[in-house]
C-alpha atoms as a PDB file:
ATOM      1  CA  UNK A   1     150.088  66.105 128.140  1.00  0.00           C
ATOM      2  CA  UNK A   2     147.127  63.625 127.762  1.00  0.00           C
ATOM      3  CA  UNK A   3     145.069  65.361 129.742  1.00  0.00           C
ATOM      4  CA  UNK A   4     145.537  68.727 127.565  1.00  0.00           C
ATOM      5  CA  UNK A   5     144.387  66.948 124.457  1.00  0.00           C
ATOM      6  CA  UNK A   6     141.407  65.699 126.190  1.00  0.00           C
ATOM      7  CA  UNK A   7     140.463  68.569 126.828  1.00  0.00           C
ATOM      8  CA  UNK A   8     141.273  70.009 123.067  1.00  0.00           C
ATOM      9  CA  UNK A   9     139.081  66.668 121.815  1.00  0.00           C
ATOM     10  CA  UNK A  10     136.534  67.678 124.404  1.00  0.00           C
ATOM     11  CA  UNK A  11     136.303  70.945 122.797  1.00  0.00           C
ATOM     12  CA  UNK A  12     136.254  69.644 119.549  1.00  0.00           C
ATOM     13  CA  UNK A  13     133.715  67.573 120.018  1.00  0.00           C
ATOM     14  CA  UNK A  14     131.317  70.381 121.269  1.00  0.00           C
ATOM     15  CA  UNK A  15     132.366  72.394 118.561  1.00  0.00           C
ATOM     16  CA  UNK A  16     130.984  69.155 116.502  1.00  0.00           C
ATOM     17  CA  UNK A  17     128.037  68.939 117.880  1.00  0.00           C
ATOM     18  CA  UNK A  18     127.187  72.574 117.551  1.00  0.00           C
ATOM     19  CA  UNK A  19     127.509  72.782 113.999  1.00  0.00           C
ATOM     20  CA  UNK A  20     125.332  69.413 113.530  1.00  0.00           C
ATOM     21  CA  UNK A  21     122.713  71.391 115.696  1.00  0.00           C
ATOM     22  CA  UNK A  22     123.248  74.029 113.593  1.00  0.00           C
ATOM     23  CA  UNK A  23     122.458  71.920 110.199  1.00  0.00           C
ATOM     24  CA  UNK A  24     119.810  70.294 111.481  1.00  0.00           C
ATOM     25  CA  UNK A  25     118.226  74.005 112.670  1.00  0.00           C
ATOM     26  CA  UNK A  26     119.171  75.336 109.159  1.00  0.00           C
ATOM     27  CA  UNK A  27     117.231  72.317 107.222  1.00  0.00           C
ATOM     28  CA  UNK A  28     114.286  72.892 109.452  1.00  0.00           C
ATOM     29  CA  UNK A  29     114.170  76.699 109.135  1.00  0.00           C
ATOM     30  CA  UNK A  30     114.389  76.534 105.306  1.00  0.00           C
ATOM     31  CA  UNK A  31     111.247  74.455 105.055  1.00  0.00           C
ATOM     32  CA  UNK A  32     109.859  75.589 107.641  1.00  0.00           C
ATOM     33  CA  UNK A  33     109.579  79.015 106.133  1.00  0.00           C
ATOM     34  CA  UNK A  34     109.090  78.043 102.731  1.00  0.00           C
ATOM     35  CA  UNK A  35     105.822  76.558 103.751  1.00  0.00           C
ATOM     36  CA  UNK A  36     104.439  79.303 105.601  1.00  0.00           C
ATOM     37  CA  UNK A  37     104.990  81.620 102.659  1.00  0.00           C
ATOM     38  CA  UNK A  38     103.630  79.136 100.238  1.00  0.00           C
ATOM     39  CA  UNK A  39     100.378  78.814 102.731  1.00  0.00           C
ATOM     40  CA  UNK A  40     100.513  82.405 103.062  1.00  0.00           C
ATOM     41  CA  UNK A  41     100.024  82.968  99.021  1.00  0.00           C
ATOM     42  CA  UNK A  42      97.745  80.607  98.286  1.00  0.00           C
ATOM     43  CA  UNK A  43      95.389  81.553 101.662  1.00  0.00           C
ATOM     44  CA  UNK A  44      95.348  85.319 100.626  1.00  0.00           C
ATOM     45  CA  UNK A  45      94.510  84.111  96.803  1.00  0.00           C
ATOM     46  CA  UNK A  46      91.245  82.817  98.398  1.00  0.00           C
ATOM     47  CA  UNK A  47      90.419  85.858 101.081  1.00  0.00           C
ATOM     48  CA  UNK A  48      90.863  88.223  98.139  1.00  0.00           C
ATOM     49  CA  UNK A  49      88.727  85.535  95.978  1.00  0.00           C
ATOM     50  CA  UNK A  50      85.797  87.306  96.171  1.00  0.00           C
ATOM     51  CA  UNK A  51      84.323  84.265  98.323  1.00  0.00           C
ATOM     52  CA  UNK A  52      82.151  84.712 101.091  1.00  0.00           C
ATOM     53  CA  UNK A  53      83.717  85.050 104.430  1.00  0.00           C
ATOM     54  CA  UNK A  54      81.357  82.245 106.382  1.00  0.00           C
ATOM     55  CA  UNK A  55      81.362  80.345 103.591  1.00  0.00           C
ATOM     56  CA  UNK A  56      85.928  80.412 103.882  1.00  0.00           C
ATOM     57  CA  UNK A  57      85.482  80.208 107.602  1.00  0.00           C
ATOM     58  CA  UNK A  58      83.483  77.228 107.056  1.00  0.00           C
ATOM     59  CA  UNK A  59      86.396  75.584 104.691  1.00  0.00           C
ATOM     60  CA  UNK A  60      90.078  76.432 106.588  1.00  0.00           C
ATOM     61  CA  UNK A  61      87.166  75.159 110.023  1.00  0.00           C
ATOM     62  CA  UNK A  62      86.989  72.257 108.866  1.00  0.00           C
ATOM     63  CA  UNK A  63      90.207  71.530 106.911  1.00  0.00           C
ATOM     64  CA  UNK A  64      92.915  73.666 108.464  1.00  0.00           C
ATOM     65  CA  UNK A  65      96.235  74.109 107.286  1.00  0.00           C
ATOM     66  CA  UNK A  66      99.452  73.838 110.633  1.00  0.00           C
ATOM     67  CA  UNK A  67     101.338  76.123 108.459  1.00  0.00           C
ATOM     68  CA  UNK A  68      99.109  78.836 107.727  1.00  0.00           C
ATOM     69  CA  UNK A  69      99.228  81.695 109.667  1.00  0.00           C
ATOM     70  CA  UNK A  70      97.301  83.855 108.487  1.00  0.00           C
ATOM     71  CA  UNK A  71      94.929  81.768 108.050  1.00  0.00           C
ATOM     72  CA  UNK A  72      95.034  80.965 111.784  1.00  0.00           C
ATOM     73  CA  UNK A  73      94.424  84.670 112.650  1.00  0.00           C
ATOM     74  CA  UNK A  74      91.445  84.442 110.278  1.00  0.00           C
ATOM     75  CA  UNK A  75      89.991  81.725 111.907  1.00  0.00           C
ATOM     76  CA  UNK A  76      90.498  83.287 115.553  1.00  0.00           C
ATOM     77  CA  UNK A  77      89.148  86.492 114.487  1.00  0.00           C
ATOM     78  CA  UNK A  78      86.134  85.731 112.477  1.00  0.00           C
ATOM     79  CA  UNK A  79      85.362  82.842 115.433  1.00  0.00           C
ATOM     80  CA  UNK A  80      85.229  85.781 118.214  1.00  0.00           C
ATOM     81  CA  UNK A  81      83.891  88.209 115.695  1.00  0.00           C
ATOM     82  CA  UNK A  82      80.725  86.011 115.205  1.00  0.00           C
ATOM     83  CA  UNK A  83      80.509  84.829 118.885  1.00  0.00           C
ATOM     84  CA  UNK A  84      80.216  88.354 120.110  1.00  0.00           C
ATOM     85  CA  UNK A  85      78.210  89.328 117.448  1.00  0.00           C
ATOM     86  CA  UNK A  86      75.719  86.843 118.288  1.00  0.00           C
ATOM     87  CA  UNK A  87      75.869  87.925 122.315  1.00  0.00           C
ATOM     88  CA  UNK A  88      72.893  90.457 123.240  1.00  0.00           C
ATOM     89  CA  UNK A  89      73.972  94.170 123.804  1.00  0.00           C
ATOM     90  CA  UNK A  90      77.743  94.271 122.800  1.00  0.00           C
ATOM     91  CA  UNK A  91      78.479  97.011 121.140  1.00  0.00           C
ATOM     92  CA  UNK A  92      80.296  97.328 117.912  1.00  0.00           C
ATOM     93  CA  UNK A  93      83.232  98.733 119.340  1.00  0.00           C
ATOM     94  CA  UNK A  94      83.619  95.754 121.683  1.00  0.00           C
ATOM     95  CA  UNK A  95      83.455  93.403 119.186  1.00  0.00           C
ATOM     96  CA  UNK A  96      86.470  94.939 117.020  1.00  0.00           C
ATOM     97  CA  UNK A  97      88.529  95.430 120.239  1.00  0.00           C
ATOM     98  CA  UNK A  98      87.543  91.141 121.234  1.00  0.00           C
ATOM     99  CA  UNK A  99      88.052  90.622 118.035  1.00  0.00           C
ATOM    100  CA  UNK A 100      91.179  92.034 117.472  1.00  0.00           C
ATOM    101  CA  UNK A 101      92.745  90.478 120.728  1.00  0.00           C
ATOM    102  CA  UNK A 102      91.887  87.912 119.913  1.00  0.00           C
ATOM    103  CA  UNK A 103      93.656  87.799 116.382  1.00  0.00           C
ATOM    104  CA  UNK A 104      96.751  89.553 117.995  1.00  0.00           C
ATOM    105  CA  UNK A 105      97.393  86.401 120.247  1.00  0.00           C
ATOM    106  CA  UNK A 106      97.406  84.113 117.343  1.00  0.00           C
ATOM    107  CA  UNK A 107      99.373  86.104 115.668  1.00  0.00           C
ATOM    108  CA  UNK A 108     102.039  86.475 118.132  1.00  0.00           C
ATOM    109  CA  UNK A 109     101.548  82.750 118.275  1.00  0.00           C
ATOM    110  CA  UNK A 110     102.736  82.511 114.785  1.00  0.00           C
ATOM    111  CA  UNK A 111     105.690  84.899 115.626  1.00  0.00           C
ATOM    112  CA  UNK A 112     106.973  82.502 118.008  1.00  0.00           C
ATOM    113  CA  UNK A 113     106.900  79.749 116.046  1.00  0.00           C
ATOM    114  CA  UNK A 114     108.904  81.597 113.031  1.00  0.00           C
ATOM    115  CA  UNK A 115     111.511  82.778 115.696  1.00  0.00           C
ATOM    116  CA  UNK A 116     111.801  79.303 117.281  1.00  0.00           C
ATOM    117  CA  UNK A 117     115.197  77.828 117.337  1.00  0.00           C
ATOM    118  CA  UNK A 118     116.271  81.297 116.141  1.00  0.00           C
ATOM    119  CA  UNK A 119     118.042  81.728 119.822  1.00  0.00           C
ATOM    120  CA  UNK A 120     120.197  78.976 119.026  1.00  0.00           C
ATOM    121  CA  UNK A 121     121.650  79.564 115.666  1.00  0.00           C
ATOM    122  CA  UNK A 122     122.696  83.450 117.643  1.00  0.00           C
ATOM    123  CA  UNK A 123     123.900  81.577 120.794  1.00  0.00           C
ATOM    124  CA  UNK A 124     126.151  78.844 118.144  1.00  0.00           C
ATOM    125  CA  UNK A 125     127.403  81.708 116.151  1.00  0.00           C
ATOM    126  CA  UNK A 126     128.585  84.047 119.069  1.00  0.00           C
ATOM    127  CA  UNK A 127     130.304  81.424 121.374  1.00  0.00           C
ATOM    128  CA  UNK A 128     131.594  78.669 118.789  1.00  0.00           C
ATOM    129  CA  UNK A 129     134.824  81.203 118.067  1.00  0.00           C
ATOM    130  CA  UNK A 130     135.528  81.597 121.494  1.00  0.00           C
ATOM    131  CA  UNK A 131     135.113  77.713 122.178  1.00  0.00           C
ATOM    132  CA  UNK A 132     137.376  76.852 119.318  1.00  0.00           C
ATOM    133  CA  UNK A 133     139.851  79.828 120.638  1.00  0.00           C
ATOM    134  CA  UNK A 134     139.525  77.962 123.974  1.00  0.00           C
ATOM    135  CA  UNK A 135     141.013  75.017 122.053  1.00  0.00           C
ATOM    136  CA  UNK A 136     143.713  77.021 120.105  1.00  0.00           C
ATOM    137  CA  UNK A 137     145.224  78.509 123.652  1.00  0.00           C
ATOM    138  CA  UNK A 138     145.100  74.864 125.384  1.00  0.00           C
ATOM    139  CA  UNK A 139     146.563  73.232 122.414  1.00  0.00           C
ATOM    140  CA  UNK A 140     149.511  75.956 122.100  1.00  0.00           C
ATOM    141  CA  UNK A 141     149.762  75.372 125.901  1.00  0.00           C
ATOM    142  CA  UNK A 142     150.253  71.583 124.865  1.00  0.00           C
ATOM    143  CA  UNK A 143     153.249  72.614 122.721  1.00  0.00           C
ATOM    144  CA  UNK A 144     154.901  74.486 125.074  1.00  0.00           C
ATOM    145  CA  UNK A 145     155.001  72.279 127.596  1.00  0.00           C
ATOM    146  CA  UNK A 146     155.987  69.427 124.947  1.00  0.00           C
ATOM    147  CA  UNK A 147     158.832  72.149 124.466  1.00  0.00           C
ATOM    148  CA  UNK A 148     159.903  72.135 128.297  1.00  0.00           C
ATOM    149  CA  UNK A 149     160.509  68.647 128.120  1.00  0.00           C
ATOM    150  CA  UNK A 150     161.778  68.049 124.985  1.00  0.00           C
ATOM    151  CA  UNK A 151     166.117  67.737 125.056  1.00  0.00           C
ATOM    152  CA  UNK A 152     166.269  69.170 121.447  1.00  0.00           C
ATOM    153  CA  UNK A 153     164.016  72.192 119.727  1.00  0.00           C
ATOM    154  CA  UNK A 154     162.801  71.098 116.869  1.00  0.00           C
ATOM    155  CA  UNK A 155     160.087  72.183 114.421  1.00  0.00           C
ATOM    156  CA  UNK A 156     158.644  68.364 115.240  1.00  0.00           C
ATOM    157  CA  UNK A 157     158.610  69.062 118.625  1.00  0.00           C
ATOM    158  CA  UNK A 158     155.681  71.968 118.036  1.00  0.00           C
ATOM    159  CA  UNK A 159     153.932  70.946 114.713  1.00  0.00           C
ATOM    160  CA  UNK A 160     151.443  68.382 115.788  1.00  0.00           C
ATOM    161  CA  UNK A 161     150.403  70.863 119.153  1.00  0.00           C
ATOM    162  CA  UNK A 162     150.198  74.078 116.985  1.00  0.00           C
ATOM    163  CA  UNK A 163     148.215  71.742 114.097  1.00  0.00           C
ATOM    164  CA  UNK A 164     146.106  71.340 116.991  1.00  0.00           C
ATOM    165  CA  UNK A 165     145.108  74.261 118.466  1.00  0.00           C
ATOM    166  CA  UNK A 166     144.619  75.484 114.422  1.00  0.00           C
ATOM    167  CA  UNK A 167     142.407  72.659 113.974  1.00  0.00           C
ATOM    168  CA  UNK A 168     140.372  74.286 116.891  1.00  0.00           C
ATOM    169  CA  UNK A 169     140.105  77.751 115.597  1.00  0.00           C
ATOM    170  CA  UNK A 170     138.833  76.254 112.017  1.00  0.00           C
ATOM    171  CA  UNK A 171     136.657  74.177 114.071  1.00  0.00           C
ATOM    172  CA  UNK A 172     135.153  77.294 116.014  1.00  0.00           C
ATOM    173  CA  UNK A 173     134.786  79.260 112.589  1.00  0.00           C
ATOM    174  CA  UNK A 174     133.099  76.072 110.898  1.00  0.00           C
ATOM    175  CA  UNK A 175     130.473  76.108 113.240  1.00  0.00           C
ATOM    176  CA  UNK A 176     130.217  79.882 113.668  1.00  0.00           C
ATOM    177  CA  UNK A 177     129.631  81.269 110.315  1.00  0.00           C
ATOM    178  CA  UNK A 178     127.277  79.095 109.165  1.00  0.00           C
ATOM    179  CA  UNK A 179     124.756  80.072 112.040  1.00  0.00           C
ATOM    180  CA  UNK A 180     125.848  83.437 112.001  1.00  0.00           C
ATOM    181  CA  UNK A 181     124.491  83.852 108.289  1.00  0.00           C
ATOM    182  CA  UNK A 182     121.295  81.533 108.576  1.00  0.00           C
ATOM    183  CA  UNK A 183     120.052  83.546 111.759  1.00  0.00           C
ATOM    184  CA  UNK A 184     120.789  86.985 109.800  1.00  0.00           C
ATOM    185  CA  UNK A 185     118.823  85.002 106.925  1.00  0.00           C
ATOM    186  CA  UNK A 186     116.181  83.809 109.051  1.00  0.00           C
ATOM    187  CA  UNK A 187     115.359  86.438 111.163  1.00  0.00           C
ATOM    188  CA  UNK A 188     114.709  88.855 108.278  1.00  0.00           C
ATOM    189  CA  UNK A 189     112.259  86.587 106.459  1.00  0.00           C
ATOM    190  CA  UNK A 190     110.242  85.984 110.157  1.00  0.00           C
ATOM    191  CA  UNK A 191     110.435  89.394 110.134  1.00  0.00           C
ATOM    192  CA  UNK A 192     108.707  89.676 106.842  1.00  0.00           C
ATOM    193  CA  UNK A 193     106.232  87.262 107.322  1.00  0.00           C
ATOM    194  CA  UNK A 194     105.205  88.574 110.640  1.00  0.00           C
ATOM    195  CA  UNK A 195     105.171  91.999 109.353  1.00  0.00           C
ATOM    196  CA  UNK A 196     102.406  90.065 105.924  1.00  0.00           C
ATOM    197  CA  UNK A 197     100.597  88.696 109.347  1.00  0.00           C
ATOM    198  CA  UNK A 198     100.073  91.822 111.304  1.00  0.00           C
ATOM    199  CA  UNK A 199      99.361  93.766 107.444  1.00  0.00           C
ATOM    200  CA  UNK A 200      96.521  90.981 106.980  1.00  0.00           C
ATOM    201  CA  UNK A 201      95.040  91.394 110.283  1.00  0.00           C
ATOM    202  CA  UNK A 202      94.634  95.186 109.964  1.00  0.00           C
ATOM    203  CA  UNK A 203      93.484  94.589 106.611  1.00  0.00           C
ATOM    204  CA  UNK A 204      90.895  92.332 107.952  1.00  0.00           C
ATOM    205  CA  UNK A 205      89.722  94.429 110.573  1.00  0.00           C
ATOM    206  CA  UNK A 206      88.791  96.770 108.367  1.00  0.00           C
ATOM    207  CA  UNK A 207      86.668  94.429 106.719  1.00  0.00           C
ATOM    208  CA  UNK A 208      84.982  93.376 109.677  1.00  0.00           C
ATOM    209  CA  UNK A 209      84.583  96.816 111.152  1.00  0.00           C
ATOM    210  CA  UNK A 210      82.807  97.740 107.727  1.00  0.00           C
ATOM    211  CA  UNK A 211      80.590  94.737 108.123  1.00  0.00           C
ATOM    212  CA  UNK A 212      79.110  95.519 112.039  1.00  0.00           C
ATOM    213  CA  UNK A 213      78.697  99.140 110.648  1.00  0.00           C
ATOM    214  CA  UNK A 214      76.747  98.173 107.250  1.00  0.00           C
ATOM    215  CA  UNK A 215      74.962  95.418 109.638  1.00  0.00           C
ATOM    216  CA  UNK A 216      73.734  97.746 112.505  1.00  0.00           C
ATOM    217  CA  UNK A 217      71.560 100.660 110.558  1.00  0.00           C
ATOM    218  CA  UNK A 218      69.696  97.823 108.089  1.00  0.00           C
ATOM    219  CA  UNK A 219      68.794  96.276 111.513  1.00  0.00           C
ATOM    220  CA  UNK A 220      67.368  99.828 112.780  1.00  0.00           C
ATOM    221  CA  UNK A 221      65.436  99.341 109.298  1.00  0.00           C
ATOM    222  CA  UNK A 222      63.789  96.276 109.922  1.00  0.00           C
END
């Protein structure tokens, strides 16, 4: 009988710890992606400034911001853009494609780090019910065997077993739907910004692909 309530605490406890986990994930996640829209806004405000592209390089160079992603991809691309610019006979076409892979690895860098943790808050919402069932079964198992040795059946012979094993289910669904919701929450706006990241880079491109084409007949000209 002692050992089947360890083993309901046991469960209990893991069910615990998983929606601490959970908190702490859900805390980190909410400022983690309020940030990188707030960096987002106010980075696009200056790229759409007006302001001269070396001259913005120049500024997020030297004062870069962790949570800006597309500012990262800006900084990758125009970095390779102006390295193989500067490289004797590269074609255009060679510089969008470097260019371009070379903003498409930051950017998928920036993915992961909007997905990250994402795996757990899934993981925490599909297996907490079944742990907390897990502690439901063992703890009505408890009562029944409390029954088998009891000389009387009474109603106080099963309460504190079947209050048990509830007290595992609500446990289970404590920890589950909380997750369960934030990762639905979470992976739609990663989604979103990802989907602002890869929209900026094309946007870019096109920038930059207007740029080596403007560039290359003025230098036929001189």
């Amino acid at each position: 009988m002692e050992e089947m309530s360890i083993v309901v605490l046991a469960v209990m406890a893991i069910l615990v710890l998983a929606s601490v986990f959970t908190w702490v994930i859900i805390i980190e996640r909410v400022r983690k992606i309020r940030t990188a829209n707030k960096a987002l806004f106010l980075f696009e405000e200056r790229f759409w400034s007006g302001m001269d592209l070396t001259q913005l390089y120049k500024q997020v160079y030297n004062d870069p911001d962790p949570e800006g992603g597309a500012e990262a991809i800006f900084r990758s691309g125009f970095k390779e853009f102006t390295r193989l610019r500067q490289q004797i006979g590269v074609d255009p076409e060679s510089i969008m494609v470097g260019t371009h892979r070379a903003m498409r690895v930051v950017a998928k860098k920036e993915a992961d780090k909007l997905d990250k943790h994402l795996s757990f808050l899934a993981t925490a919402g599909s297996i907490t019910p079944y742990i907390g069932l897990l502690g439901t079964v063992w703890g009505i198992m408890n009562s029944f065997q409390g029954l088998s040795d009891a000389s009387q059946l009474s109603l106080s012979a099963v309460a504190p077993g079947i209050s048990e094993a509830l007290s595992a289910t609500a446990m289970g669904l404590f920890a589950a739907i909380p997750a369960v919701v934030a990762y639905n929450r979470f992976a739609s706006q990663a989604e979103s910004l990802i989907g602002s990241y890869e929209t900026f880079a094309e946007e870019f491109t096109s920038i930059l692909h207007r740029q080596i084409h403007i560039a290359k007949p003025q230098k036929k000209e001189s």
